[in-house]
Structures are given as structure tokens and as C-alpha cells.
N, C-alpha and C. Protein backbone atom coordinates (compact mmCIF):
# COMPACT_ATOMS: atom_id res chain seq x y z
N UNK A 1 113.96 -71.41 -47.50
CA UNK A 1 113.51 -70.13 -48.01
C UNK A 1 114.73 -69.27 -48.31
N UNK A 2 114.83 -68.38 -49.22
CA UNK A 2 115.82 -67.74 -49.55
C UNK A 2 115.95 -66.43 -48.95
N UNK A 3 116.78 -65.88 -48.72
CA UNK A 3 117.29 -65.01 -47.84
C UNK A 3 116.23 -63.71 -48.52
N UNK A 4 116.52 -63.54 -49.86
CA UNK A 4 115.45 -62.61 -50.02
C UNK A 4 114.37 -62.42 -50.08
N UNK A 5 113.58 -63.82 -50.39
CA UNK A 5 112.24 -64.00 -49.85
C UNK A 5 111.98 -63.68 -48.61
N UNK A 6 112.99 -63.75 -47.70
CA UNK A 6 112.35 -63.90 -46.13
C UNK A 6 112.20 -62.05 -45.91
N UNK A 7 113.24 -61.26 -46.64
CA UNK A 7 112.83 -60.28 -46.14
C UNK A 7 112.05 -59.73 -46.77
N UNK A 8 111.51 -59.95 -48.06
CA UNK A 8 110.13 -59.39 -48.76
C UNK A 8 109.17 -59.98 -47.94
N UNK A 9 109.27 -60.84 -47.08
CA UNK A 9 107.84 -61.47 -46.56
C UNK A 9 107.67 -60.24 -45.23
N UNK A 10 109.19 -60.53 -44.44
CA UNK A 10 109.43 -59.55 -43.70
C UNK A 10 108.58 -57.95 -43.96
N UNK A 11 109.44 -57.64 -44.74
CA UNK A 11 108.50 -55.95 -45.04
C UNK A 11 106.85 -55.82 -45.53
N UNK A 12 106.97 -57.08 -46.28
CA UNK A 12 105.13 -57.66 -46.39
C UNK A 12 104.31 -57.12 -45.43
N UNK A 13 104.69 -57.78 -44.48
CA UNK A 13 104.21 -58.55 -42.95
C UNK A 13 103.97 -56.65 -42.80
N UNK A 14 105.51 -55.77 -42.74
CA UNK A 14 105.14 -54.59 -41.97
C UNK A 14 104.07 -53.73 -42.33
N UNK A 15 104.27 -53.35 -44.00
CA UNK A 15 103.22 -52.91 -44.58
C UNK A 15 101.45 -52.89 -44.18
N UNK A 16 101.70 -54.49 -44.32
CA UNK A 16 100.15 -55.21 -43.61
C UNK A 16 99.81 -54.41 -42.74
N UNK A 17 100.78 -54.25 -41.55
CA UNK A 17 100.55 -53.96 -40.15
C UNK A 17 99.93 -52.52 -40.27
N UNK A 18 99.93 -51.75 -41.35
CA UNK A 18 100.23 -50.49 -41.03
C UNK A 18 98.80 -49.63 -42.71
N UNK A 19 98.82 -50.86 -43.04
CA UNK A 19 97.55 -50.90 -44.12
C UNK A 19 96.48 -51.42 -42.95
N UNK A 20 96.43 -51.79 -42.15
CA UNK A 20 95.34 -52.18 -41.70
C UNK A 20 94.97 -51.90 -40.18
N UNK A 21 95.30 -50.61 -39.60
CA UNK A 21 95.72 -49.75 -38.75
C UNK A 21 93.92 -49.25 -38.76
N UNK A 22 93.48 -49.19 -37.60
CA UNK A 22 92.27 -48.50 -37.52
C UNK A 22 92.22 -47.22 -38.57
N UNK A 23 90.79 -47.34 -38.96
CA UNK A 23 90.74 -46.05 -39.63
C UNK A 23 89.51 -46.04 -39.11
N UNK A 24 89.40 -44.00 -38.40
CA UNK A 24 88.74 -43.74 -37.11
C UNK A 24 87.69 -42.14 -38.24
N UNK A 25 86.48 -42.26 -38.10
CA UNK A 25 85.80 -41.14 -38.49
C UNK A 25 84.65 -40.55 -37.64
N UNK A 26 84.74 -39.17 -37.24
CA UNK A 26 83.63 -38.81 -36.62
C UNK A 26 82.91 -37.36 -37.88
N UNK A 27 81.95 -37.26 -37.58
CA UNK A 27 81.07 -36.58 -37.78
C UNK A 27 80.00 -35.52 -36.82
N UNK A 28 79.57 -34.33 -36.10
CA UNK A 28 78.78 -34.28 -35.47
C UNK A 28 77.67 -32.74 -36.32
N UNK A 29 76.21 -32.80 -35.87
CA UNK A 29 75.82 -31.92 -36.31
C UNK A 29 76.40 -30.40 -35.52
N UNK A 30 77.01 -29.63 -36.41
CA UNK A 30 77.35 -27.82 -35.79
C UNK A 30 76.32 -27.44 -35.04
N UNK A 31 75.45 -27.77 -34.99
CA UNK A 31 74.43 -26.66 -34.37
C UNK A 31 73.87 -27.13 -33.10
N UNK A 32 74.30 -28.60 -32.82
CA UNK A 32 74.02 -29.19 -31.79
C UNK A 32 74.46 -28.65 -30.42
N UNK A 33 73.93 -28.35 -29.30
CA UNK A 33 74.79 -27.93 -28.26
C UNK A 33 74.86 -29.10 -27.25
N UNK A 34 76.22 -29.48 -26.68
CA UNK A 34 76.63 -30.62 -26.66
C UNK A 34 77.03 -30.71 -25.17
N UNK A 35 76.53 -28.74 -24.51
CA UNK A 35 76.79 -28.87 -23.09
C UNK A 35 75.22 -29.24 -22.43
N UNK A 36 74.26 -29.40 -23.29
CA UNK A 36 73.21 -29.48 -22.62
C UNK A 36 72.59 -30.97 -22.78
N UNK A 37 73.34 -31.71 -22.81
CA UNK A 37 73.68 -33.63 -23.07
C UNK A 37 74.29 -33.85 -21.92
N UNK A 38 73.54 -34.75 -21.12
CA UNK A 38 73.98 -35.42 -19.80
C UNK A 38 73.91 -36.85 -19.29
N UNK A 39 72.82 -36.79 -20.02
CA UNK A 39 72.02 -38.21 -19.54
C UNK A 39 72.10 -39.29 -20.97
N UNK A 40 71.80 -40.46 -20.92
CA UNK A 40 71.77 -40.85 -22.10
C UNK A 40 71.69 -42.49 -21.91
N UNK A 41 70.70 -43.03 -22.84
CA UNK A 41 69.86 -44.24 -22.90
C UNK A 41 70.40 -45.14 -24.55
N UNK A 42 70.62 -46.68 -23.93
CA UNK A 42 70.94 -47.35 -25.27
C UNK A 42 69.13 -47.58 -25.96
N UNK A 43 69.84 -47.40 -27.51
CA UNK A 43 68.20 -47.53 -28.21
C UNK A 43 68.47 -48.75 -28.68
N UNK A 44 69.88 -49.14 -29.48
CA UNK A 44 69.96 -50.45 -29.99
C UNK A 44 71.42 -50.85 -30.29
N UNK A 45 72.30 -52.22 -29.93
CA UNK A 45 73.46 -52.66 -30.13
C UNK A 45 73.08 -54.04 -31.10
N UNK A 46 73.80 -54.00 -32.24
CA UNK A 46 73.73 -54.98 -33.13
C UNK A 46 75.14 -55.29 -33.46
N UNK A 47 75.37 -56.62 -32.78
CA UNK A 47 76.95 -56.76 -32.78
C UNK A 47 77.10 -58.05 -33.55
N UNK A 48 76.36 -59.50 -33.96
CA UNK A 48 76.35 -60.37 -33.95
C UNK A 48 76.59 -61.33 -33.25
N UNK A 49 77.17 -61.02 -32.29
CA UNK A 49 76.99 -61.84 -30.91
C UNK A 49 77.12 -61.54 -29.56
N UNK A 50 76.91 -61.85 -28.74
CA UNK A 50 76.50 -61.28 -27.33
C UNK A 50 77.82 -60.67 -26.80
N UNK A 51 78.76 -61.42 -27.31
CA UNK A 51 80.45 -61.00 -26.43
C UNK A 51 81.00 -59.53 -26.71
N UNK A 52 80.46 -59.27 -28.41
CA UNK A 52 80.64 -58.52 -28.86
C UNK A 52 79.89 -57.38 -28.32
N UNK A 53 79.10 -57.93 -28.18
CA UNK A 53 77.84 -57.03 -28.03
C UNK A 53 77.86 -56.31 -26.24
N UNK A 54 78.26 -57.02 -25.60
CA UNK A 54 78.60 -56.49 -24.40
C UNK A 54 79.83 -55.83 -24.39
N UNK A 55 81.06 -56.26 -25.01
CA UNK A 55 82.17 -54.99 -25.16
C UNK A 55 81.98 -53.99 -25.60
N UNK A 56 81.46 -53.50 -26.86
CA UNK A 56 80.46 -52.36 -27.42
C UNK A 56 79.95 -51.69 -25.92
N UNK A 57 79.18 -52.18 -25.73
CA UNK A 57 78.38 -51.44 -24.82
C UNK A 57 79.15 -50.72 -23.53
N UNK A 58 80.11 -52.29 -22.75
CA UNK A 58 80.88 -51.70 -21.65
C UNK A 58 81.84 -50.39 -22.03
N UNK A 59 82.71 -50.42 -23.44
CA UNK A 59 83.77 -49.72 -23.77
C UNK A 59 82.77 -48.11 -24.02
N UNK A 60 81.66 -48.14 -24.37
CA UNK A 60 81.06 -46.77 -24.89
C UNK A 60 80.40 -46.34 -23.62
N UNK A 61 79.78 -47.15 -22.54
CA UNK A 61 79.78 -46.34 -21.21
C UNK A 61 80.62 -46.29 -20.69
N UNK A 62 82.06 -46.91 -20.74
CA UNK A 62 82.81 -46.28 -19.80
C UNK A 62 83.85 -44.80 -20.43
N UNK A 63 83.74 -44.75 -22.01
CA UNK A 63 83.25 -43.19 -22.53
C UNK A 63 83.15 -42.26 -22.40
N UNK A 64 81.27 -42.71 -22.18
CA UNK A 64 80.69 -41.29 -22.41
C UNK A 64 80.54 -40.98 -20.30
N UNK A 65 80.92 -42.03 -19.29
CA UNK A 65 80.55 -41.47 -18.62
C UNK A 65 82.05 -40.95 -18.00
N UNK A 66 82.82 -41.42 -18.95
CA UNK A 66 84.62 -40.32 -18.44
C UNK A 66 83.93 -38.93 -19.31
N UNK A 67 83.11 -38.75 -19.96
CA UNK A 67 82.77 -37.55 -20.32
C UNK A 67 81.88 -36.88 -19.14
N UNK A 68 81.41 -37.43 -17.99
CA UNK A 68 80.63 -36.78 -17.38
C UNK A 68 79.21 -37.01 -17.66
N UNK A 69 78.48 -38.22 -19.01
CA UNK A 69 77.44 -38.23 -19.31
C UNK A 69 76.79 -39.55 -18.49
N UNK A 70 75.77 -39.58 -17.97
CA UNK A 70 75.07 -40.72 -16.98
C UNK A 70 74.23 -41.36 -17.94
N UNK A 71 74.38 -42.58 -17.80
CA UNK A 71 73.70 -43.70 -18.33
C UNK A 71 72.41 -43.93 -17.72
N UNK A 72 70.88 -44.03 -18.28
CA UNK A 72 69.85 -44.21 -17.87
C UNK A 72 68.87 -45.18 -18.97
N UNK A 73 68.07 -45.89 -17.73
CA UNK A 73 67.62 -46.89 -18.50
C UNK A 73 66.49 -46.08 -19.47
N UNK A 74 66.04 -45.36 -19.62
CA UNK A 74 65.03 -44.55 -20.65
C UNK A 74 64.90 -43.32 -20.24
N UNK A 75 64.45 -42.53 -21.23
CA UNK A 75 64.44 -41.01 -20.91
C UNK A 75 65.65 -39.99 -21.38
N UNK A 76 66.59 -40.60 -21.77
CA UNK A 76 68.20 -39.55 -21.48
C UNK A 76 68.23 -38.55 -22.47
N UNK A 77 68.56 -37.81 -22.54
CA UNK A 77 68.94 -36.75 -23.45
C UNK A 77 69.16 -37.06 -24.50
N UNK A 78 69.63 -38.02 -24.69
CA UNK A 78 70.85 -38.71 -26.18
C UNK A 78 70.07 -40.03 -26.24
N UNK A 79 70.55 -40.82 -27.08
CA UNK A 79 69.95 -42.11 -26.93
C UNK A 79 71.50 -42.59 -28.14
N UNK A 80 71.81 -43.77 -27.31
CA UNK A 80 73.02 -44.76 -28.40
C UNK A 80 72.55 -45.56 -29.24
N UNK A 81 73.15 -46.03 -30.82
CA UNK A 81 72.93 -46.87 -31.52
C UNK A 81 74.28 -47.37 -31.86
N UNK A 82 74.68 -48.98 -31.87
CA UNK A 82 75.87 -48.86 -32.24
C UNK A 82 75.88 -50.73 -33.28
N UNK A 83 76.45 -50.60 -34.36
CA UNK A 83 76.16 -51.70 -35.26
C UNK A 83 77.72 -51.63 -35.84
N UNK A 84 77.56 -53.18 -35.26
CA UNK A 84 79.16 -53.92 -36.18
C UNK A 84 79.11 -55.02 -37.24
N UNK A 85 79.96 -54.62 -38.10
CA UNK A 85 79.78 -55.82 -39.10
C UNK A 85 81.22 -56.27 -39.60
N UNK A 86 81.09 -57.00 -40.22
CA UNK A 86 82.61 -57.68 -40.35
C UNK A 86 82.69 -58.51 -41.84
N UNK A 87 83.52 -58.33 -42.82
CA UNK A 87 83.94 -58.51 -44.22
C UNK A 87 85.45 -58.64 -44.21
N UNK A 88 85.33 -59.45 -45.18
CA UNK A 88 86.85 -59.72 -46.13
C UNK A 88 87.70 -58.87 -46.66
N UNK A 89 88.72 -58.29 -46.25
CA UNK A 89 89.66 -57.34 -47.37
C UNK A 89 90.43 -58.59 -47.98
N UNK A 90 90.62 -57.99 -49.07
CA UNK A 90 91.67 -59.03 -49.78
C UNK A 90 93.23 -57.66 -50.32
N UNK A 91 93.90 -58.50 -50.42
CA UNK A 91 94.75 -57.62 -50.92
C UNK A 91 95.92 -58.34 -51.65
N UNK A 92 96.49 -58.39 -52.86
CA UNK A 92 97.58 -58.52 -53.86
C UNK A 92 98.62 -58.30 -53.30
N UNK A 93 99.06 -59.13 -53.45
CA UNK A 93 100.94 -58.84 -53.24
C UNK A 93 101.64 -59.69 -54.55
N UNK A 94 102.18 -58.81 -55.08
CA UNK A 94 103.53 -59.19 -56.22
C UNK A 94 105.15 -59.60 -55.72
N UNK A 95 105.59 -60.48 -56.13
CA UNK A 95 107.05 -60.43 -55.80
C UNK A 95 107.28 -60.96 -57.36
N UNK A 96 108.72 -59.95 -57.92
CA UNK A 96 109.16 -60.37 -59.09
C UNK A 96 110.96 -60.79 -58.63
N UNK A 97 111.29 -61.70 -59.63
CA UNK A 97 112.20 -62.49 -59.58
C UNK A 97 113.00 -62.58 -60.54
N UNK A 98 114.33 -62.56 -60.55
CA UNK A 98 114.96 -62.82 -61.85
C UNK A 98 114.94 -62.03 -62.62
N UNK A 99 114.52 -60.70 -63.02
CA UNK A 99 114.29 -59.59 -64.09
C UNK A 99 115.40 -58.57 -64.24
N UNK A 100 116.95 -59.15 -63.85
CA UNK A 100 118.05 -59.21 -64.89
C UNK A 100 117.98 -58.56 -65.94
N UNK A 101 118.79 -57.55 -65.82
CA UNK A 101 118.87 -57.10 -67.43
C UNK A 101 118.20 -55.62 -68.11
N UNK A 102 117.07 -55.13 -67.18
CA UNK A 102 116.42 -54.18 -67.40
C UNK A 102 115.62 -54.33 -67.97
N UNK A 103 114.48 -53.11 -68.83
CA UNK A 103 113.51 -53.36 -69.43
C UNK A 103 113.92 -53.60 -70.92
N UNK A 104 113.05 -54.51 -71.47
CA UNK A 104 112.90 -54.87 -72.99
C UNK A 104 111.83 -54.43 -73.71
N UNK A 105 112.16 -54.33 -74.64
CA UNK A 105 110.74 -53.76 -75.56
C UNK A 105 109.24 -54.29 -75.52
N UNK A 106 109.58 -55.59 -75.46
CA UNK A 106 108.08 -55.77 -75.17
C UNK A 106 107.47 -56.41 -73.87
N UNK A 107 108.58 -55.64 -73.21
CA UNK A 107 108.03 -56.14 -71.53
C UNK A 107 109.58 -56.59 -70.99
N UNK A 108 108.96 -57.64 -69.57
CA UNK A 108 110.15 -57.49 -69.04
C UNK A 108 111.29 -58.50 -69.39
N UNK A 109 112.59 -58.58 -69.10
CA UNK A 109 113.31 -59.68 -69.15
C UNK A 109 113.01 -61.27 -68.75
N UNK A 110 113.66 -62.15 -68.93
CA UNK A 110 113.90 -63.56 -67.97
C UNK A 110 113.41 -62.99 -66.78
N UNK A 111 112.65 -64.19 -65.72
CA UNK A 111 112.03 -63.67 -64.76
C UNK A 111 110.47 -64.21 -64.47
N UNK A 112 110.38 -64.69 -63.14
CA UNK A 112 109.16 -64.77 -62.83
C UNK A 112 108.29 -63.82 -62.37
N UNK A 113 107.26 -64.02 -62.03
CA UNK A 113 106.23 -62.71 -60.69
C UNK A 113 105.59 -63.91 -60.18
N UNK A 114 104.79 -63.62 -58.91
CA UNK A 114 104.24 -64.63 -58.24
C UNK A 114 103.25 -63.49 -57.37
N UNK A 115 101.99 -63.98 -57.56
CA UNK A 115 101.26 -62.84 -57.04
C UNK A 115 99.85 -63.86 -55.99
N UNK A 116 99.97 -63.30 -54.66
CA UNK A 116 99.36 -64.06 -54.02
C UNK A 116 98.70 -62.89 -53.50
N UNK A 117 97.22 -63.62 -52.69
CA UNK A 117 96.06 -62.93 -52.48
C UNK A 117 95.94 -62.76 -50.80
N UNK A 118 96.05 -62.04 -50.03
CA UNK A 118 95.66 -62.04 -48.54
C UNK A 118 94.58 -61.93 -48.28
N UNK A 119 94.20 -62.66 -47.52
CA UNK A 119 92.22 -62.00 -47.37
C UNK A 119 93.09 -61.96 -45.37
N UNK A 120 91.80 -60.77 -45.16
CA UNK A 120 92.10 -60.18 -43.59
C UNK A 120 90.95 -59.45 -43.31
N UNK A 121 90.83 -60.55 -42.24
CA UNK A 121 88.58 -60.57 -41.67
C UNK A 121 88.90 -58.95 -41.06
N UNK A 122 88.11 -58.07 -41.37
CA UNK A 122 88.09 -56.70 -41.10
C UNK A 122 86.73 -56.44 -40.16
N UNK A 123 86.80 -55.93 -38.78
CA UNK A 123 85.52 -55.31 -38.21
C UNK A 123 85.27 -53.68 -38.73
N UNK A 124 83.92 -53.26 -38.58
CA UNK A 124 83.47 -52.28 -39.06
C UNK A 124 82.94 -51.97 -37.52
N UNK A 125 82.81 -50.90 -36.76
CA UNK A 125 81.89 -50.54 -35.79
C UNK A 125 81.06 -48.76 -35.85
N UNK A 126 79.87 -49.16 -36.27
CA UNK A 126 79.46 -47.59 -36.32
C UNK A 126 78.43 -46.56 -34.71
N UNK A 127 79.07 -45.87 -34.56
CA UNK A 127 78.36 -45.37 -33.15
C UNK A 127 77.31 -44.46 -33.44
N UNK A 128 76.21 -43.87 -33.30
CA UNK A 128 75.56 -43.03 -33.57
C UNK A 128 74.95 -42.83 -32.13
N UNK A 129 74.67 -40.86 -31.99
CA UNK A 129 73.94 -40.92 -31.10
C UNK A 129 73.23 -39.67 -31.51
N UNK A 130 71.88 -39.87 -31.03
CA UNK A 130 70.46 -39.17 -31.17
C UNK A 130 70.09 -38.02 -30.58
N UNK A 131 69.38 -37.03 -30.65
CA UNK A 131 68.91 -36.52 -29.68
C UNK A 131 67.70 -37.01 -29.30
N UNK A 132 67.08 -36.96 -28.26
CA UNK A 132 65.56 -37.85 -27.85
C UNK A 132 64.65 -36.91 -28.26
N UNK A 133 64.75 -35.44 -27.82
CA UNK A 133 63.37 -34.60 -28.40
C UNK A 133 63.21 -34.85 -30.07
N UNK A 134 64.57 -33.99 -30.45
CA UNK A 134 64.18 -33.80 -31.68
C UNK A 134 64.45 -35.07 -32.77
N UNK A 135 64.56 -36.62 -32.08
CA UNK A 135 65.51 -37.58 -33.28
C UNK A 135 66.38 -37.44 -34.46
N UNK A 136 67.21 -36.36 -34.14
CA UNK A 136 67.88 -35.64 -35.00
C UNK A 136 69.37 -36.55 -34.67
N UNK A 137 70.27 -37.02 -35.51
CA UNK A 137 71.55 -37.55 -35.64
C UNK A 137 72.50 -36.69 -35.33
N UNK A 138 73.30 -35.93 -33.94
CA UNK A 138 73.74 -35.38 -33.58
C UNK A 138 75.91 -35.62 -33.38
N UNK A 139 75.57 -36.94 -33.71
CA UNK A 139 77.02 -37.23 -33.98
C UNK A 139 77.45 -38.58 -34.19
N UNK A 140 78.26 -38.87 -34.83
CA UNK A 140 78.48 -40.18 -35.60
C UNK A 140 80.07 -40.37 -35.72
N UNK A 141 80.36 -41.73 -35.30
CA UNK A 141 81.83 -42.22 -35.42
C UNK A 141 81.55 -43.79 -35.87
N UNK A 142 82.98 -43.78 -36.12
CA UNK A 142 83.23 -45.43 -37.12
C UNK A 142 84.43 -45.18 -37.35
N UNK A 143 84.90 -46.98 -37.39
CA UNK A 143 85.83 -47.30 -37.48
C UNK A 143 86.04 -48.51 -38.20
N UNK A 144 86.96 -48.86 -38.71
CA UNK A 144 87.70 -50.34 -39.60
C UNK A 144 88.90 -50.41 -39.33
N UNK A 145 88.80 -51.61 -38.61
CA UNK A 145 89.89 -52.52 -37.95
C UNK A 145 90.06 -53.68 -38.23
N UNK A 146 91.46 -54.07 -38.44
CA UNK A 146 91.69 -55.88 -38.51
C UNK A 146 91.01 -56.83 -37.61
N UNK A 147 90.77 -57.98 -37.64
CA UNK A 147 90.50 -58.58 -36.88
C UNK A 147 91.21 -59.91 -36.63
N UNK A 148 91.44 -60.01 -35.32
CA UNK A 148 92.33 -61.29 -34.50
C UNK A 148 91.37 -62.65 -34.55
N UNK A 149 92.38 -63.49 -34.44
CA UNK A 149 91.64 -64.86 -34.02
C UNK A 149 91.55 -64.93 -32.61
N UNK A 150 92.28 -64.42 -31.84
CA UNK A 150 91.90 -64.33 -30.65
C UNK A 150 91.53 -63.43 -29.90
N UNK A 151 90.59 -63.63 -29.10
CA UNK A 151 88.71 -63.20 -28.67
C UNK A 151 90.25 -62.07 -27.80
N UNK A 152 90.94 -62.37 -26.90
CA UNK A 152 91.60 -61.61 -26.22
C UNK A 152 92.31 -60.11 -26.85
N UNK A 153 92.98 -60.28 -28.06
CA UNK A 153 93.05 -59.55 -28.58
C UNK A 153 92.02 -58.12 -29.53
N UNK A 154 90.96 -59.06 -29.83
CA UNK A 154 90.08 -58.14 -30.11
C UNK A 154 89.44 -57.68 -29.47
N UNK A 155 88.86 -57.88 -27.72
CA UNK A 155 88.78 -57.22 -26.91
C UNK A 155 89.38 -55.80 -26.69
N UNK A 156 90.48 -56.17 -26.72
CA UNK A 156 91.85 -54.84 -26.42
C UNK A 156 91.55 -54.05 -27.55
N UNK A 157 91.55 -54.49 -28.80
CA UNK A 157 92.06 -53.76 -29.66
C UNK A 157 90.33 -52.66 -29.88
N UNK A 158 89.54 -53.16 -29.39
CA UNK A 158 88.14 -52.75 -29.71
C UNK A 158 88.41 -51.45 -28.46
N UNK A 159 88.77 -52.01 -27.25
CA UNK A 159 88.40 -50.76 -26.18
C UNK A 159 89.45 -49.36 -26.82
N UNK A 160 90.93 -49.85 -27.88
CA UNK A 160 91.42 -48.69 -28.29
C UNK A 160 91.22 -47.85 -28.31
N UNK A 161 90.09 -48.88 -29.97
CA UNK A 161 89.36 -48.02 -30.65
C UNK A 161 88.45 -47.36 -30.46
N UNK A 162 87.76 -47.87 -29.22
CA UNK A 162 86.44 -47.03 -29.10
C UNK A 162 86.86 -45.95 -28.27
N UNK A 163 87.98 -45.68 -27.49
CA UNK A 163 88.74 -44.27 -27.07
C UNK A 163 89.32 -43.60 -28.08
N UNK A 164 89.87 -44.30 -28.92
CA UNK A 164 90.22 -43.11 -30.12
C UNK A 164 88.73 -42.60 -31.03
N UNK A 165 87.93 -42.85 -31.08
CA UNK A 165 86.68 -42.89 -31.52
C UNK A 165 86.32 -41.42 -30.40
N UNK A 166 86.02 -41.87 -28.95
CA UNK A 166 85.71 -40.35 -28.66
C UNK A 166 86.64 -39.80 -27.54
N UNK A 167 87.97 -39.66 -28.00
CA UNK A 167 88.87 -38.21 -27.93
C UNK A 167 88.30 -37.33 -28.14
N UNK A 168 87.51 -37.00 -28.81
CA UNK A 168 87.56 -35.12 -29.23
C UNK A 168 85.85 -35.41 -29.21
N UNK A 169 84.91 -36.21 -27.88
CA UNK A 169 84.32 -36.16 -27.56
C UNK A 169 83.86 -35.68 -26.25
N UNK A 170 82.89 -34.67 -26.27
CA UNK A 170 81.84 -33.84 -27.01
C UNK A 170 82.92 -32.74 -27.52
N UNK A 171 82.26 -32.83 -29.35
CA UNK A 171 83.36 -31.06 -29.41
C UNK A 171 82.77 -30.28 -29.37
N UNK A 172 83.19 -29.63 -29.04
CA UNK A 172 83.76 -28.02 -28.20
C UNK A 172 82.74 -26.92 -29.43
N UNK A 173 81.89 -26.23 -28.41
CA UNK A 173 81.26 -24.71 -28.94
C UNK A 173 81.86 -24.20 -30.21
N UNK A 174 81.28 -24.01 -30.97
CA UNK A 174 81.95 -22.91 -32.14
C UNK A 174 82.00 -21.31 -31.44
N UNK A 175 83.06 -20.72 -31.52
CA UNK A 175 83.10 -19.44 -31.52
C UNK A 175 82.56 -18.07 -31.49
């Protein structure tokens, strides 16, 4: 491999790392009051498989109850919904070669390009939670994250996310 290939692969590689960096969104309704939420019941986890499906669950009660909120088997104030899905990003990468000389009139000099395709299995995880009286959608987070081949790593990388997910959970009274 040629010295400069290795470091275009090199900075490739970093880019990647940093294109495919959780991207974290919450949402909650304003009018909701969020000190009178204590209790709170799962309504439904759709993970595609059980492993998944139990990290979801362990990482969001151990959460909401560092928030002070108690987990109950029916009845709670809130009620959880939380659904993951998982798709292909693809992404282009160009490397040009040989293009000596500057630009020419009708394009470029002597010179190759070589343009290869990355695909990178991406998880999606969306949280929603309810109010029980009124079934009103009181606040909503999601996230898109890379995904590992190994079960160990995406473990970790899921409990991150689901703490960066609720940091600035429950927010705070308006004024």
C-alpha cells in the first residue's frame, strides 16, 4: 500500500468515527408538569430481539429511577414505549490520484478517482413516554448510532446513549 493511501484511509477511518457519532433528540410537551410524574409502567418494547430488548428496558429503568421515578407493574403516572430499528447508511468516499498539472478546460488532468461505497448497519432507538390519564405524548427522545459486530460493544455503547438521551431529564418548570 502506498504511503499515501494509508493515510487517506487513515483520516477516512477518522471522519467515519465522527460522521457516525450518536445523534441524540429530545422533545417534551411545555405544558406538561413533570414534578407530578413518579411512578411509571412499561406499555411496550419492540427491539427485535430479546437481548436487545432487555438492555432497552434495564438502561431506561435504571434512568428514570436515578430520576427518582418508581417503576410499577400497571397503574403509573407515565407509561414507556420504546422501539428500535436498524438500516444501512451507505456512504461515498472519493480518492483522486495523479491530477498533476491543475485544472483543464474540460475537466481534470491525467489521473484516476476511485470511489468506493461504505455501508454501516446503523441502530435507531425511539423512547416515548405517555401520560396515563390523559394519553397525551409528554416527551420523546431518539437516537442514531453505529452499530458493532460485537454484542459487547453495543451493549456499552446503547447504555451511553440512553444516559445522554435523559440528561436534561425531567426538564425543568418554565418560569
Amino acid at each position: 500500500m502506498k504511503p499515501i493511501l494509508r493515510r487517506t484511509l487513515t483520516i477516512s477511518a477518522a471522519f467515519a468515527c465522527i460522521a457516525f457519532a450518536a445523534h441524540i433528540n429530545t422533545g417534551y410537551d411545555h405544558s406538561a408538569d413533570f414534578g407530578h410524574y413518579k411512578t411509571y409502567s412499561w406499555m411496550k418494547v419492540q427491539a427485535g430481539d430479546s437481548l436487545w430488548q432487555d438492555w432497552i428496558v434495564s438502561d431506561i429503568d435504571s434512568q428514570l429511577a436515578a430520576k427518582g421515578w418508581t417503576k410499577v407493574e400497571s397503574g403509573g403516572d407515565a407509561c414507556v414505549a420504546a422501539i428500535r430499528t436498524t438500516h444501512d447508511q451507505r456512504t461515498l468516499e472519493t480518492f483522486y490520484n495523479g491530477f498533476g498539472g491543475g485544472w483543464r478546460w474540460r475537466g481534470f488532468g491525467d489521473g484516476m478517482a476511485t470511489t468506493s461505497v461504505d455501508i454501516t448497519k446503523m441502530g435507531k432507538l425511539v423512547v416515548d413516554l405517555f401520560d396515563v390519564k390523559t394519553k397525551k405524548l409528554i416527551w420523546r427522545a431518539s437516537f442514531d448510532d453505529s452499530l458493532s459486530s460485537n454484542s459487547d460493544k453495543n451493549e456499552k455503547k446503547l447504555a451511553k446513549d440512553v444516559t445522554d438521551m435523559f440528561k436534561h431529564f425531567p426538564p425543568k418548570p418554565r418560569s
